[in-house]
N, C-alpha and C. Protein backbone atom coordinates (compact mmCIF):
# COMPACT_ATOMS: atom_id res chain seq x y z
N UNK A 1 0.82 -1.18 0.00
CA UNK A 1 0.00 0.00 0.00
C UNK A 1 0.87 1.26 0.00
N UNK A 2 1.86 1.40 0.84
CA UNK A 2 3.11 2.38 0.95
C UNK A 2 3.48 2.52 -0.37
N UNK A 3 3.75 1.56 -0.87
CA UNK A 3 4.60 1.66 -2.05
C UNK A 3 4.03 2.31 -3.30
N UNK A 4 2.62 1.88 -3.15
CA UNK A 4 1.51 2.03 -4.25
C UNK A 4 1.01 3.35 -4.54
N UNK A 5 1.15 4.09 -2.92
CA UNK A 5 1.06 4.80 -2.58
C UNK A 5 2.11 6.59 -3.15
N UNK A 6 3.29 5.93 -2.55
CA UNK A 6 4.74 6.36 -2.66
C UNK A 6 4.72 6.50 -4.54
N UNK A 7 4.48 5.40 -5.51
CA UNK A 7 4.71 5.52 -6.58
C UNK A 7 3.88 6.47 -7.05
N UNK A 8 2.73 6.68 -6.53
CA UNK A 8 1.50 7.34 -7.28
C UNK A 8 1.51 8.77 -6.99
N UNK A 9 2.48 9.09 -6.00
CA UNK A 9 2.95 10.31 -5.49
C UNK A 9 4.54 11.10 -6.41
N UNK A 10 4.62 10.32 -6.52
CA UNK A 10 6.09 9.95 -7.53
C UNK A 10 6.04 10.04 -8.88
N UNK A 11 5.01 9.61 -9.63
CA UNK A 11 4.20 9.84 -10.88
C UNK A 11 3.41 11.40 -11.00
N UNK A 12 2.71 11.84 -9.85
CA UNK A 12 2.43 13.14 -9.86
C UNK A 12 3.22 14.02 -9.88
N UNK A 13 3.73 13.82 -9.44
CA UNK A 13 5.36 15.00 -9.15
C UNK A 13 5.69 14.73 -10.63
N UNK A 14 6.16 13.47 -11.22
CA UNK A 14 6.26 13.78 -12.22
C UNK A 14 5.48 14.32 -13.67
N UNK A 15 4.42 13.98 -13.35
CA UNK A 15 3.26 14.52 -14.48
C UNK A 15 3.78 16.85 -14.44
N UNK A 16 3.51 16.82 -12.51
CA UNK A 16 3.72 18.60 -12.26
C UNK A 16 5.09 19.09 -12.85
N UNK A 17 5.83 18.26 -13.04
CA UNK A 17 7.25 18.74 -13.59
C UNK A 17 7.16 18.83 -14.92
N UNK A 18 6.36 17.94 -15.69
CA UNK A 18 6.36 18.23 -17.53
C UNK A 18 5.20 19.05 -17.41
N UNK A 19 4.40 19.26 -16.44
CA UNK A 19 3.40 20.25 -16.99
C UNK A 19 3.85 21.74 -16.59
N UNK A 20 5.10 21.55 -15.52
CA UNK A 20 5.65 23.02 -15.47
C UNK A 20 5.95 23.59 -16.43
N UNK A 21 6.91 22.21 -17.21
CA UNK A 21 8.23 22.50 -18.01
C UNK A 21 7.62 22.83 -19.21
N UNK A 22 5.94 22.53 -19.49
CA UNK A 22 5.58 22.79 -20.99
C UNK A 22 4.94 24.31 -20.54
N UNK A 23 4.57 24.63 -19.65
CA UNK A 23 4.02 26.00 -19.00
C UNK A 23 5.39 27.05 -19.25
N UNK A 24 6.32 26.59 -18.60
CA UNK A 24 7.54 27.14 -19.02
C UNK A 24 7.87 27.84 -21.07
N UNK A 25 7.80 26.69 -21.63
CA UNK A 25 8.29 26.48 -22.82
C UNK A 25 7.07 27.46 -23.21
N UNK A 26 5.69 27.33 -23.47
CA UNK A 26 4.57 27.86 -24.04
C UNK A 26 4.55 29.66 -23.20
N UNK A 27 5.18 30.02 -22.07
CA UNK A 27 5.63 31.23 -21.40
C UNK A 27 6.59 31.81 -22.40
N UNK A 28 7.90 31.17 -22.46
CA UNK A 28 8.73 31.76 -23.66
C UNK A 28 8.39 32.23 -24.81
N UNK A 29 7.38 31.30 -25.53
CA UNK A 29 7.28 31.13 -27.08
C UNK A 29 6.19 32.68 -27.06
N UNK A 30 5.39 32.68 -25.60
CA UNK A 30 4.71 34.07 -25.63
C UNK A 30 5.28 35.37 -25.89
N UNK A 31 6.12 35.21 -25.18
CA UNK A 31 7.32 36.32 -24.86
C UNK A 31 7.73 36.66 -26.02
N UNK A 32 8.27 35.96 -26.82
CA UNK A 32 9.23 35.92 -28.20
C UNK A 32 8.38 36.44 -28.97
N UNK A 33 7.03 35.91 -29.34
CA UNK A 33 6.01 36.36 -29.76
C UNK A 33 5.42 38.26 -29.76
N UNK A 34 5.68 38.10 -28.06
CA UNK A 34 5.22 39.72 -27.67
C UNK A 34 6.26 40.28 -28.52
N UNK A 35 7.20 40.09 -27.68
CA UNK A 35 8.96 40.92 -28.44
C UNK A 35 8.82 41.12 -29.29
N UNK A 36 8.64 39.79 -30.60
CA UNK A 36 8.43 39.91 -32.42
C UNK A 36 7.91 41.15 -32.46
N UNK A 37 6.21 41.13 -32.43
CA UNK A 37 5.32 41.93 -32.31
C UNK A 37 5.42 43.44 -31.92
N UNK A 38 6.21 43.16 -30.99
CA UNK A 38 6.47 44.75 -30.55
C UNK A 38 7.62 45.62 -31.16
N UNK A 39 8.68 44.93 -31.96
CA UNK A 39 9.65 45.39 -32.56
C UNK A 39 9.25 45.68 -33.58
N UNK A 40 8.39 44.48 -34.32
CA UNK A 40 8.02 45.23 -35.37
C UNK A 40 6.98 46.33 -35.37
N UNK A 41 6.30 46.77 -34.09
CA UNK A 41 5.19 47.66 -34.11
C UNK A 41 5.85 48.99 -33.95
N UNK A 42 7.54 49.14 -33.49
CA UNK A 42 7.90 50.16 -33.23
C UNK A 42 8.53 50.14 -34.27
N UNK A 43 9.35 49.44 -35.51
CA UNK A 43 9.52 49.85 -36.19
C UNK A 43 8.75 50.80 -37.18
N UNK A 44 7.67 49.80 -37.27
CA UNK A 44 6.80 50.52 -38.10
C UNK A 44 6.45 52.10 -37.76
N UNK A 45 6.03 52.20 -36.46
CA UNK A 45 6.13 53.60 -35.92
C UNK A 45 7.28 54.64 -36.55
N UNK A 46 8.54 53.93 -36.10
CA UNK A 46 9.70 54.90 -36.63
C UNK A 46 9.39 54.92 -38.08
N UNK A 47 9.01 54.30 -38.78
CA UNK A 47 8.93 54.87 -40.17
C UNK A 47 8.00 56.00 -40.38
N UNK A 48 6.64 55.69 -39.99
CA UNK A 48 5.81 56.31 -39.91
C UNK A 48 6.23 58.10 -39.74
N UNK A 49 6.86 57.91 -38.19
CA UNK A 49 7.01 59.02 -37.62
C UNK A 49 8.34 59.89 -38.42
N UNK A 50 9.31 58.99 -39.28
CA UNK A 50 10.09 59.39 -39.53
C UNK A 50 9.50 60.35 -41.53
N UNK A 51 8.65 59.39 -41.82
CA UNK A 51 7.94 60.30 -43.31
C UNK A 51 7.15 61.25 -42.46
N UNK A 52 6.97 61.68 -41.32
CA UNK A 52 5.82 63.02 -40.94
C UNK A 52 6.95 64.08 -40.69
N UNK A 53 8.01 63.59 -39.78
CA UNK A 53 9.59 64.32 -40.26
C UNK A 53 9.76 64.95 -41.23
N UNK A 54 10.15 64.01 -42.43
CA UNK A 54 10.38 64.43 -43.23
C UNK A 54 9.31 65.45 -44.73
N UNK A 55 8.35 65.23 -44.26
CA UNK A 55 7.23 66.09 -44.72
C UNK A 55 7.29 67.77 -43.80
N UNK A 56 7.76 67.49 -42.41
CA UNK A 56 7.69 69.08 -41.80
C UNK A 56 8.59 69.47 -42.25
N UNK A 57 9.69 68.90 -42.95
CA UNK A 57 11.38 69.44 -42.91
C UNK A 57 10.58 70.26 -44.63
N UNK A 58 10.34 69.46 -45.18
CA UNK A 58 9.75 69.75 -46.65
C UNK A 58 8.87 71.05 -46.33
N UNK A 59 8.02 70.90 -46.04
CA UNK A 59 7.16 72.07 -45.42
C UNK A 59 7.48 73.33 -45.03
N UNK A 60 8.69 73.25 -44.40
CA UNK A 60 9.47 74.60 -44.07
C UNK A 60 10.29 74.66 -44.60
N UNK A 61 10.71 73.94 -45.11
CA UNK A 61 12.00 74.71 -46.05
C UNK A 61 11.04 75.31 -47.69
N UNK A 62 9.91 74.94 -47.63
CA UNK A 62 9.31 75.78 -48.77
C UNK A 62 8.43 77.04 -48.20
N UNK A 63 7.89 76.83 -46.93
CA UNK A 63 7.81 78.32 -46.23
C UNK A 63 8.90 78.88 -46.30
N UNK A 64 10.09 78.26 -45.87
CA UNK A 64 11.13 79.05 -45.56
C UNK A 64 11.42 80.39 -47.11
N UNK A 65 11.83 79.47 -48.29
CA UNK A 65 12.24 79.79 -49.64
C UNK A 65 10.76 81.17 -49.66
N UNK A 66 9.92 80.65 -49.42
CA UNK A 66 8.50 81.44 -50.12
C UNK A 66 8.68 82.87 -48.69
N UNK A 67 9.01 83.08 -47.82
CA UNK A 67 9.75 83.87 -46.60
C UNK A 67 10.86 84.74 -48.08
N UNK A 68 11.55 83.70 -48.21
CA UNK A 68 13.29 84.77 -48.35
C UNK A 68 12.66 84.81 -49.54
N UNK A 69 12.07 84.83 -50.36
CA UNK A 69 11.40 85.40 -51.87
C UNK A 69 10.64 86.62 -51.73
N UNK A 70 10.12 86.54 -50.93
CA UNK A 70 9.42 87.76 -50.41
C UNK A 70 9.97 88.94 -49.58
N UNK A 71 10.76 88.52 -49.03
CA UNK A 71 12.16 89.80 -48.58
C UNK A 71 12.82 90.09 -49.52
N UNK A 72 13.59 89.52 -50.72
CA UNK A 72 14.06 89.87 -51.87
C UNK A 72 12.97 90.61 -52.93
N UNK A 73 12.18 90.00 -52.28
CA UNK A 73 11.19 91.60 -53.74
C UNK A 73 10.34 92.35 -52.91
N UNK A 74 10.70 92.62 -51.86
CA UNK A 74 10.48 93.84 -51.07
C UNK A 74 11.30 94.44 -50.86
N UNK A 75 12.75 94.21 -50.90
CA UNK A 75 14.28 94.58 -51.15
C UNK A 75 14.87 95.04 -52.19
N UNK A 76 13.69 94.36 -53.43
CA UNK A 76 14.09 95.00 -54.45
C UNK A 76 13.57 95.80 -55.17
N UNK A 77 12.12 96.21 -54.57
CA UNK A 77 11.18 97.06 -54.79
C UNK A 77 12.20 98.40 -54.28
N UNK A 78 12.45 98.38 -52.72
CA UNK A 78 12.44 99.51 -51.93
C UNK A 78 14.09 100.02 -52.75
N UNK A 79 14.95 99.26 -53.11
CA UNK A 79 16.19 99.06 -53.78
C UNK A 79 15.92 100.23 -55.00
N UNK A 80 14.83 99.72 -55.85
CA UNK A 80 14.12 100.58 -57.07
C UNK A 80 14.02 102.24 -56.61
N UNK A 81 13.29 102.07 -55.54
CA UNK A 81 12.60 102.97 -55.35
C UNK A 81 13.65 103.72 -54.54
N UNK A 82 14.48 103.63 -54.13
CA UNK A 82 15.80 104.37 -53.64
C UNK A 82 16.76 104.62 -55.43
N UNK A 83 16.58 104.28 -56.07
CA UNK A 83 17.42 104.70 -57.13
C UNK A 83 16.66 105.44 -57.57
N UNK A 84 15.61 105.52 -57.80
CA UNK A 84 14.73 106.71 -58.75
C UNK A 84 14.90 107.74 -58.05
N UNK A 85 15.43 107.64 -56.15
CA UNK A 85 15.09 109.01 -55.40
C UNK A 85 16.21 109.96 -55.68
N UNK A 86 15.90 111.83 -56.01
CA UNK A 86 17.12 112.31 -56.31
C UNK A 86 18.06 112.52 -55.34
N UNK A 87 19.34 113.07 -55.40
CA UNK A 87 20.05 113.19 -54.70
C UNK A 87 19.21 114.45 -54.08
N UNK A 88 19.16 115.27 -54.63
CA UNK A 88 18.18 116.22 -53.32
C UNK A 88 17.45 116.13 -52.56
N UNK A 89 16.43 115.23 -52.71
CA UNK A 89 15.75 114.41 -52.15
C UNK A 89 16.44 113.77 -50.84
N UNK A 90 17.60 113.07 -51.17
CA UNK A 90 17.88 111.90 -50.41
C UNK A 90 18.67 113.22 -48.99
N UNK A 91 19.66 113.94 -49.80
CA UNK A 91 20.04 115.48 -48.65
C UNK A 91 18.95 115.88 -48.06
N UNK A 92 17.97 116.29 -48.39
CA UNK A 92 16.68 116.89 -47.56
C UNK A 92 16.53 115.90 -46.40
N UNK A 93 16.14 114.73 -46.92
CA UNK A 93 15.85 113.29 -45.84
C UNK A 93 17.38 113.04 -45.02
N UNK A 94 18.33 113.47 -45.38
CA UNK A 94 19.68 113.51 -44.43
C UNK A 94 19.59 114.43 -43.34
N UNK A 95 19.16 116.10 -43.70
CA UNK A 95 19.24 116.83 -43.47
C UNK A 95 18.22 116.99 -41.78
N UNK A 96 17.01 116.07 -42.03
CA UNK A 96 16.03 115.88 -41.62
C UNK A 96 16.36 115.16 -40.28
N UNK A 97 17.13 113.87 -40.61
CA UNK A 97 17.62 113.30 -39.62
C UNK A 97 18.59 113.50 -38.64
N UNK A 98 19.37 114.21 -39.04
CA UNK A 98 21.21 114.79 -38.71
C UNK A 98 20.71 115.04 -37.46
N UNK A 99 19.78 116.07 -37.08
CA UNK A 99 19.61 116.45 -35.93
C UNK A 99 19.06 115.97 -34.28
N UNK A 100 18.61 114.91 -34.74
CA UNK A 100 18.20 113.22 -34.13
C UNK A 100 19.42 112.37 -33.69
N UNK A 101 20.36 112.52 -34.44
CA UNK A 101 21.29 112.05 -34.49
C UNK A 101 22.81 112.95 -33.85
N UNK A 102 22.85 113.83 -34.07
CA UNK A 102 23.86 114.33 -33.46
C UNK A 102 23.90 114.77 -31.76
N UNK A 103 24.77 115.19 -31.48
CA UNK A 103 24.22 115.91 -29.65
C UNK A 103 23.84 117.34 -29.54
């Protein structure tokens, strides 16, 4: 009866040890799984995030250009419009200021 006993106790233990060891194994294969999954979900992100990058960089550097296009022909308007002014003109408007300017 001991023995019958003893073995059948002995057999359980062993059944709880392969059912750890497959609990174990099927734990890993989750894991590896998550990991896969998640590397590739952040890759994908970095791409993602990296074409919205590169669309703002695009974006401002054509604000930027459409900015310095528009200072150059307001520069070159006012440029114009300082060459047509006469020199008498431009003395009067000297003349005007000098006194602002000196002590």
């Amino acid at each position: 009866m001991k023995e019958d006993l003893l073995s059948e106790v002995v057999e359980v233990e062993k059944e709880v040890a392969r059912n750890l060891e497959t609990a174990k194994i099927e734990a890993q294969e989750m894991l590896d799984n998550l990991r896969q999954a998640s590397e590739q979900e952040i890759s994908e992100e970095e791409k993602r995030l990296q074409e919205v990058l590169n669309q703002a960089i695009i974006s401002s550097d054509l604000s930027a250009e459409k900015k310095a296009a528009d200072i150059l022909r307001k520069a070159d308007t006012t440029a114009s419009r300082l060459e047509k002014t006469g020199d008498e003109a431009l003395k009067g408007i000297i003349r005007k200021h000098i006194p602002g300017i000196l002590p």
